[in-house]
N, C-alpha and C. Protein backbone atom coordinates (compact mmCIF):
# COMPACT_ATOMS: atom_id res chain seq x y z
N UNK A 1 28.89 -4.69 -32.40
CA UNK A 1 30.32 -4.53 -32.54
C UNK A 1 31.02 -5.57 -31.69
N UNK A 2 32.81 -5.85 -32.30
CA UNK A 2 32.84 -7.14 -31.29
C UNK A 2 33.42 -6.34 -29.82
N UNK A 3 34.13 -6.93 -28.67
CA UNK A 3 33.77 -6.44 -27.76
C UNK A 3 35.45 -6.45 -27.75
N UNK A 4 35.85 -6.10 -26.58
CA UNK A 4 37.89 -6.23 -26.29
C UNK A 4 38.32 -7.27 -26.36
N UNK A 5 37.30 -8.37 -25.72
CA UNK A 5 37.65 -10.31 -25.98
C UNK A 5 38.04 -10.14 -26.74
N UNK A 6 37.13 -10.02 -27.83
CA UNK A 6 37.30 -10.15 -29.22
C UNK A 6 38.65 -9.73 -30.20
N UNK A 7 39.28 -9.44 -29.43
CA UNK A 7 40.63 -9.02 -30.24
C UNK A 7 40.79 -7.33 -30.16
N UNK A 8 40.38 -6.41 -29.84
CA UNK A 8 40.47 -5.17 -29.80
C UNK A 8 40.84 -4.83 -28.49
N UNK A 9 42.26 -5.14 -27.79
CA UNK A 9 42.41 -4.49 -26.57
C UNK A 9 42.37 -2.75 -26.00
N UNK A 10 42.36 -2.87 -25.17
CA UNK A 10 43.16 -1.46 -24.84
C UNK A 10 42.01 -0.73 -25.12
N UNK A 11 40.73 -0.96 -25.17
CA UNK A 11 39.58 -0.48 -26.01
C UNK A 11 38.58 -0.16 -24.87
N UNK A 12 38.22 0.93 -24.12
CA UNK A 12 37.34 0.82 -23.04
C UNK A 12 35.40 0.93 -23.92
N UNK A 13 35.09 0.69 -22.45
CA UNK A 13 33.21 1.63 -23.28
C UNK A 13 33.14 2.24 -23.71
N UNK A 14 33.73 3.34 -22.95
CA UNK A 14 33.40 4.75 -23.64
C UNK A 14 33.86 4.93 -24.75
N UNK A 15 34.99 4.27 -25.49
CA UNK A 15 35.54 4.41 -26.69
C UNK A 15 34.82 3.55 -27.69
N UNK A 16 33.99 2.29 -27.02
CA UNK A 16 33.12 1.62 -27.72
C UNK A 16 31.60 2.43 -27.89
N UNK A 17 31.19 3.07 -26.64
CA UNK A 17 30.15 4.43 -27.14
C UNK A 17 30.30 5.08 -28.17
N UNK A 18 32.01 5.68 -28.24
CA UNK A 18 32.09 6.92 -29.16
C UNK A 18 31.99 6.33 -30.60
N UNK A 19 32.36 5.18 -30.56
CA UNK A 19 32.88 5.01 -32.09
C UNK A 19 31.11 4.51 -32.65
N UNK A 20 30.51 4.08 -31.76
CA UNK A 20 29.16 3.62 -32.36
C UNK A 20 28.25 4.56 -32.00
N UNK A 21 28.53 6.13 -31.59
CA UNK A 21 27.62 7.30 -31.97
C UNK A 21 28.29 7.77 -33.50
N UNK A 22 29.49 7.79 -33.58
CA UNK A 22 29.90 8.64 -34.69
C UNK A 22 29.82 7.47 -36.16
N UNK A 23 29.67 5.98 -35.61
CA UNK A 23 29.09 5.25 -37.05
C UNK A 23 27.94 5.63 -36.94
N UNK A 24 26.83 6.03 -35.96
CA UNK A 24 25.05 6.09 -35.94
C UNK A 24 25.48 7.90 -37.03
N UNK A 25 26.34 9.03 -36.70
CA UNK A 25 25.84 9.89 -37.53
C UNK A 25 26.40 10.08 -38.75
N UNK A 26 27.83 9.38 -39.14
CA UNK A 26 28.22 9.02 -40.05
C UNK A 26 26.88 8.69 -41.01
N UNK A 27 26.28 7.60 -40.77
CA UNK A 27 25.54 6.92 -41.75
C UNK A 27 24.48 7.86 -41.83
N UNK A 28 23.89 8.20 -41.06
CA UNK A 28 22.62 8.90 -40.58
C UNK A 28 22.69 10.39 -41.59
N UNK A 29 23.96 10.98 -41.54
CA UNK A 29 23.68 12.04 -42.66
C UNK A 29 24.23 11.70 -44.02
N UNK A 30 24.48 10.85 -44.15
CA UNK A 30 24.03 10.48 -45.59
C UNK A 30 23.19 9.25 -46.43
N UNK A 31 22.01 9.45 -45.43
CA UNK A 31 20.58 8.68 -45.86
C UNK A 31 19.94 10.49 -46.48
N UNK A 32 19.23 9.62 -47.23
CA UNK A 32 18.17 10.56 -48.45
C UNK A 32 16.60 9.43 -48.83
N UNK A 33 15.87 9.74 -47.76
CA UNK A 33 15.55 11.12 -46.97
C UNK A 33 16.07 10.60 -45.56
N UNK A 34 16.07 11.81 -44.88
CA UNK A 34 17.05 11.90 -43.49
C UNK A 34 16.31 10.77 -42.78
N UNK A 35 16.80 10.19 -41.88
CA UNK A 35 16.25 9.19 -41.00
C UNK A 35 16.94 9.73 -39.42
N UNK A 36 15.53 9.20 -38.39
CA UNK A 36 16.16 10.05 -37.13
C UNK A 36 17.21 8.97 -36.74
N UNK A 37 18.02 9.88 -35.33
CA UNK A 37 19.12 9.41 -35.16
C UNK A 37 19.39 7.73 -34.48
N UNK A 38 17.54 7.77 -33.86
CA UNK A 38 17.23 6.64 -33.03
C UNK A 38 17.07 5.71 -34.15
N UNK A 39 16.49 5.96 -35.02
CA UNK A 39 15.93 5.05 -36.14
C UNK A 39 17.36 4.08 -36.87
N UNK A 40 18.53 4.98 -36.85
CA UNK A 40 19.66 4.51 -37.77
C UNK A 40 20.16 3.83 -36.63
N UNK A 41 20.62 4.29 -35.45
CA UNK A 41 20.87 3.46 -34.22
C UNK A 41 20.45 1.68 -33.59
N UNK A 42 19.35 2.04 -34.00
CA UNK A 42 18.23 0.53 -34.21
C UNK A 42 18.95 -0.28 -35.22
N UNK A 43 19.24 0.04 -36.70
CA UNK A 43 19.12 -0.59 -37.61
C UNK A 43 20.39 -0.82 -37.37
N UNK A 44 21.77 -0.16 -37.08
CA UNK A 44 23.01 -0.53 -36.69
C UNK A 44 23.02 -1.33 -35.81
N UNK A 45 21.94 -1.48 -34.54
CA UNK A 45 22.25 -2.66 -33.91
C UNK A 45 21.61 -3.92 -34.50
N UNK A 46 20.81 -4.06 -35.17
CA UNK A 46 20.35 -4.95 -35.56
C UNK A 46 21.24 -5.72 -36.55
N UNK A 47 21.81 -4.90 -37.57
CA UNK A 47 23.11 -5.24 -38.63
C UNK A 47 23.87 -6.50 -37.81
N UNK A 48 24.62 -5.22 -37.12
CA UNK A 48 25.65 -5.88 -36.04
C UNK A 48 25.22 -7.24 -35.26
N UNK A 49 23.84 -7.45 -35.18
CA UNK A 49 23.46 -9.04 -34.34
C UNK A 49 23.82 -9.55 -35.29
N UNK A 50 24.16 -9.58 -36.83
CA UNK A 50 23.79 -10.56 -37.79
C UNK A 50 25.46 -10.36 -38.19
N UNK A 51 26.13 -9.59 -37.21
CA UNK A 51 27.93 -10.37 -37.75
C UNK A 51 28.14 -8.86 -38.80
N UNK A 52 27.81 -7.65 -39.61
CA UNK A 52 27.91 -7.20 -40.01
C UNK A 52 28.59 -5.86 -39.40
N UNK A 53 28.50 -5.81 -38.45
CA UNK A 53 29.28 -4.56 -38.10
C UNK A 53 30.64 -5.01 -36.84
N UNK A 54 31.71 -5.01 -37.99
CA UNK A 54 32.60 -5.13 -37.15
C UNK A 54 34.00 -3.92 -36.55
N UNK A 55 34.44 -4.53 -35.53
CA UNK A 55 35.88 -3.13 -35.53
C UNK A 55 36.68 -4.20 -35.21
N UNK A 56 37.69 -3.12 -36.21
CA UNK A 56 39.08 -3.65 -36.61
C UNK A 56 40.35 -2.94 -35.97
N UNK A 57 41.43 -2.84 -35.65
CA UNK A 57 42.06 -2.39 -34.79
C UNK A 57 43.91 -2.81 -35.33
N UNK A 58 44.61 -2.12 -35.20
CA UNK A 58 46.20 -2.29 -35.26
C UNK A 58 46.58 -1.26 -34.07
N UNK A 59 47.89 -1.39 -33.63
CA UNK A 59 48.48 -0.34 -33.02
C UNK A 59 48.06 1.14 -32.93
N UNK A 60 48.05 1.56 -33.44
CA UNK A 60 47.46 2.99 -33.94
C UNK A 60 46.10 3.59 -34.42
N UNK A 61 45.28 2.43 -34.62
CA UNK A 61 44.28 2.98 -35.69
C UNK A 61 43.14 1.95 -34.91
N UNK A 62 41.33 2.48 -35.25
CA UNK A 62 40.58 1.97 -34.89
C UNK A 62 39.28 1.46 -36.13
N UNK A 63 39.39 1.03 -36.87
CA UNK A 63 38.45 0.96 -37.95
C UNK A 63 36.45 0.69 -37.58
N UNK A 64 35.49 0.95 -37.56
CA UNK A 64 34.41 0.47 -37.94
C UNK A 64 33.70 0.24 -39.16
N UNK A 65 33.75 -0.82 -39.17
CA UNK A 65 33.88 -1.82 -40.82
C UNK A 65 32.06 -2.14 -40.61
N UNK A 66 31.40 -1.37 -41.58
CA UNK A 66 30.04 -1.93 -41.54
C UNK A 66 29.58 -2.71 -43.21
N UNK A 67 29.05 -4.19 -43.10
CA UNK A 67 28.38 -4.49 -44.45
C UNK A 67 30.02 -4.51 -45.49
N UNK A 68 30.76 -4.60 -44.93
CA UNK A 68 32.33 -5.09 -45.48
C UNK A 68 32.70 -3.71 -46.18
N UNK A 69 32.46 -1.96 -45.45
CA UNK A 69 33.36 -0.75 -45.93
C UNK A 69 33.21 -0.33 -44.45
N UNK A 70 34.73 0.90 -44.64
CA UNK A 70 34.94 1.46 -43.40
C UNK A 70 33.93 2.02 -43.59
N UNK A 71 33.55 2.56 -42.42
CA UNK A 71 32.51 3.91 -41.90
C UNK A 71 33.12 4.78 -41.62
N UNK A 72 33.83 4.33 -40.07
CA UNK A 72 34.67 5.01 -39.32
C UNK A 72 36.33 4.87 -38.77
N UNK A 73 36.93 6.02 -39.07
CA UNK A 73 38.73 5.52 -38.47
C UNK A 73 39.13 6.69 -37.90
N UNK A 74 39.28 6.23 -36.94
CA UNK A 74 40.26 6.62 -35.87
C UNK A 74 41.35 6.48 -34.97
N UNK A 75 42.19 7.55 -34.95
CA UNK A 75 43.24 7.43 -34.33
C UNK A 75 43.53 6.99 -32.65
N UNK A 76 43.79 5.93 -32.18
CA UNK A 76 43.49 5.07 -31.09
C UNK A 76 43.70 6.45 -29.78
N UNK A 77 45.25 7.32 -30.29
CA UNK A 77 45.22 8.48 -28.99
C UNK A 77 44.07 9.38 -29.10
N UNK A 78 43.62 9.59 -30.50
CA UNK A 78 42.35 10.39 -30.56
C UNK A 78 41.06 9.97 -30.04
N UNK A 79 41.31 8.80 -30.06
CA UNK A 79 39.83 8.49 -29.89
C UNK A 79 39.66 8.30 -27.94
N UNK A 80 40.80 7.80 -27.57
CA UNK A 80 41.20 8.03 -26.11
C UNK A 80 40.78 8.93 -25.84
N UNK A 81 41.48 10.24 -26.02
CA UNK A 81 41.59 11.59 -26.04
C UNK A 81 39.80 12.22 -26.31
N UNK A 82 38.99 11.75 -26.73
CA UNK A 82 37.96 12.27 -27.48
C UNK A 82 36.81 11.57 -26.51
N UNK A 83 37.31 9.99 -25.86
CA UNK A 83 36.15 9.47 -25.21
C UNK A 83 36.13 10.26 -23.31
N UNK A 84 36.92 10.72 -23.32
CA UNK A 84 37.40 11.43 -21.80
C UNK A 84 37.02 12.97 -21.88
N UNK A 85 36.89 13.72 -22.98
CA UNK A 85 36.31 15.07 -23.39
C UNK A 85 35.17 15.08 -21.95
N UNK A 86 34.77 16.17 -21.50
CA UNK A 86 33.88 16.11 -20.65
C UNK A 86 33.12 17.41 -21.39
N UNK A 87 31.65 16.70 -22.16
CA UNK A 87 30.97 17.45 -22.84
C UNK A 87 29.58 18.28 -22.22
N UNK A 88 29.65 18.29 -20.77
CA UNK A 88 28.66 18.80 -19.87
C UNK A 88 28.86 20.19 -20.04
C-alpha cells in the first residue's frame, strides 16, 4: 500500500493496519475454497510489491483499490474512530 508520502495524509499506522486487515478478510471470505488468513495476507503483500494495491483518499473517504476495484471504503472519522477501538 502507498504510505502518507505518498499522497494520503492525515493517515496514521494503525489506520494503515486496519485498512490492510479488513482488505486481508474482505478478500479472504470470498475465495472458494477458503484460504487461511495468513495465506491471503502473503499474497496481498506480494500484489502490492508489484504496484497493485493501492489507497486512494479525498477529504472524507479512504478507498483500497486492489488489481484496479475497490475492496475497501471507508469513512476517514470511521476509520480514525475504529483504529483507536481498544480491542483487549
Amino acid at each position: 500500500m502507498t504510505t502518507q508520502s505518498d499522497g494520503i495524509p492525515w493517515l496514521t499506522n494503525r489506520e494503515r493496519d486496519l485498512l490492510a486487515h479488513l482488505s486481508t478478510i474482505t478478500v479472504q471470505r470470498q475465495l472458494k475454497p477458503a484460504r487461511s488468513y495468513q495465506r491471503v495476507s502473503d499474497a496481498l503483500a506480494e500484489i502490492a510489491e508489484d504496484g497493485q494495491v493501492l489507497l486512494r483518499a479525498d477529504d472524507a473517504n479512504v478507498y483500497v483499490v486492489i488489481c484496479g476495484r475497490v475492496i475497501v471504503h471507508a469513512a476517514r472519522d470511521w476509520l480514525r474512530w475504529a483504529a483507536t477501538v481498544d480491542t483487549n
